[in-house]
Protein backbone atom coordinates (compact mmCIF):
# COMPACT_ATOMS: atom_id res chain seq x y z
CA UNK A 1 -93.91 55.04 209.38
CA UNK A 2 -93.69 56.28 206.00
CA UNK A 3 -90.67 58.53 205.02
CA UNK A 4 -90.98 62.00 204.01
CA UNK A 5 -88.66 63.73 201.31
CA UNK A 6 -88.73 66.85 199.66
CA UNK A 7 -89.75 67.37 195.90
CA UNK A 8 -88.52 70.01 193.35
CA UNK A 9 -90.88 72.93 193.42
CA UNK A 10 -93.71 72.31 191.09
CA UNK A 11 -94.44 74.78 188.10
CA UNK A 12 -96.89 77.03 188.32
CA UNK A 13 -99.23 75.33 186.47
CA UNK A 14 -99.10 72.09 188.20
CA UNK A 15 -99.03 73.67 191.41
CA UNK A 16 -102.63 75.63 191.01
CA UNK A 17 -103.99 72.42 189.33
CA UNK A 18 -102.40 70.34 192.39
CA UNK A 19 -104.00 73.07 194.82
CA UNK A 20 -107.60 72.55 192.84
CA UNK A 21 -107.52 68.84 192.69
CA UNK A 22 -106.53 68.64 196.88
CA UNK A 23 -109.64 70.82 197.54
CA UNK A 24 -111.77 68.58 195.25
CA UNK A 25 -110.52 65.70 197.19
CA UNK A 26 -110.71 67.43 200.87
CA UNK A 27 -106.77 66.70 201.65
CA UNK A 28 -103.74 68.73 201.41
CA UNK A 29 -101.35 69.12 198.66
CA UNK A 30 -99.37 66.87 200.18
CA UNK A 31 -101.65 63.96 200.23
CA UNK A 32 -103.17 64.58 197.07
CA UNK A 33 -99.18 64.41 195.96
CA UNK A 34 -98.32 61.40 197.77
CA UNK A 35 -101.44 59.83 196.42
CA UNK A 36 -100.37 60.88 192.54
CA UNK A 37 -96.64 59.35 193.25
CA UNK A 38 -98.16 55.87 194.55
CA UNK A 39 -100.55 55.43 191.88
CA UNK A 40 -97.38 56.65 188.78
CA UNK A 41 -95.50 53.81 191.05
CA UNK A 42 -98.16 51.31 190.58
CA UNK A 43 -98.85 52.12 187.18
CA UNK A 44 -95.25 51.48 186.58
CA UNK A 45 -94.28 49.01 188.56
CA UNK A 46 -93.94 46.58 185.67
CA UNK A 47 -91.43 48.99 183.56
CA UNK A 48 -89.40 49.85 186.92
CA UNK A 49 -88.62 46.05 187.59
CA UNK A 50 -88.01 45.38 183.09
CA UNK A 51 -85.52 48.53 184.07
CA UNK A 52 -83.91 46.94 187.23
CA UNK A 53 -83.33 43.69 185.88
CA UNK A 54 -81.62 45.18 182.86
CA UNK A 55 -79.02 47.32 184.87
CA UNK A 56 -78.62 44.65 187.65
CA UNK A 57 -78.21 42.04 184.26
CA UNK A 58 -75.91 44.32 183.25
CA UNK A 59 -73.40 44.78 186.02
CA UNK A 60 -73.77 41.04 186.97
CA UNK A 61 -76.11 40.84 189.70
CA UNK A 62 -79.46 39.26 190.31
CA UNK A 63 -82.49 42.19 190.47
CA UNK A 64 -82.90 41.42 194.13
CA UNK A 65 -79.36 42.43 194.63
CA UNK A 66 -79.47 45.44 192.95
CA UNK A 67 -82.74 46.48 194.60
CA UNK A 68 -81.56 45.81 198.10
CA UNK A 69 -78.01 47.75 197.56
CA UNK A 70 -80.48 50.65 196.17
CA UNK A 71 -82.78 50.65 198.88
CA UNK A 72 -79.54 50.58 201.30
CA UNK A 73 -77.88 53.51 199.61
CA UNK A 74 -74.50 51.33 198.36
CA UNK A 75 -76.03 51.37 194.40
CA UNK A 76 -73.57 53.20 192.20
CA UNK A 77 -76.15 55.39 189.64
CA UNK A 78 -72.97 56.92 187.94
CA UNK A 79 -73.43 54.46 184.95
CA UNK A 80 -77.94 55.32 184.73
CA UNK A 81 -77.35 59.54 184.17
CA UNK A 82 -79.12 60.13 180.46
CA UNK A 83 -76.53 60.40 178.13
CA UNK A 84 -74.04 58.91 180.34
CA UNK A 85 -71.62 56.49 178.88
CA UNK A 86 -70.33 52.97 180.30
């Protein structure tokens, strides 16, 4: 079963927009949500994995490695804050 995880409050804006485009699509916000994250995933899968291999290249790892100590919640993201400094 998927996992469920809480989002930062949208602004008002995207919220009524969000509220319109569920109705248009006969689902909740929620699934009209979850349905906008999957396809931004998708559409970015290629730039998220460019991205992984980088850092994991970086810190001397292969990208599976990296991915699976993510995933597993052992990743240190100190070093991938904006502006942060290595």
């Amino acid at each position: 079963m998927p996992k469920r995880f809480p989002i930062a409050p949208l602004n008002e804006h995207d919220d009524d927009w969000l509220t319109v485009w569920a109705w248009l699509n006969d689902c909740s916000k929620a699934a009209q949500g979850a349905s906008v994250i999957s396809f931004g995933i998708r559409e970015r899968k290629s730039e998220i994995e460019r991205m992984l291999e980088y850092i994991a290249k970086k810190r001397g790892m292969t990208p599976e490695e990296l991915f699976k100590s993510i995933l597993d919640g052992t990743a240190d993201s100190s070093g991938n804050e904006p502006g942060s400094q290595e």
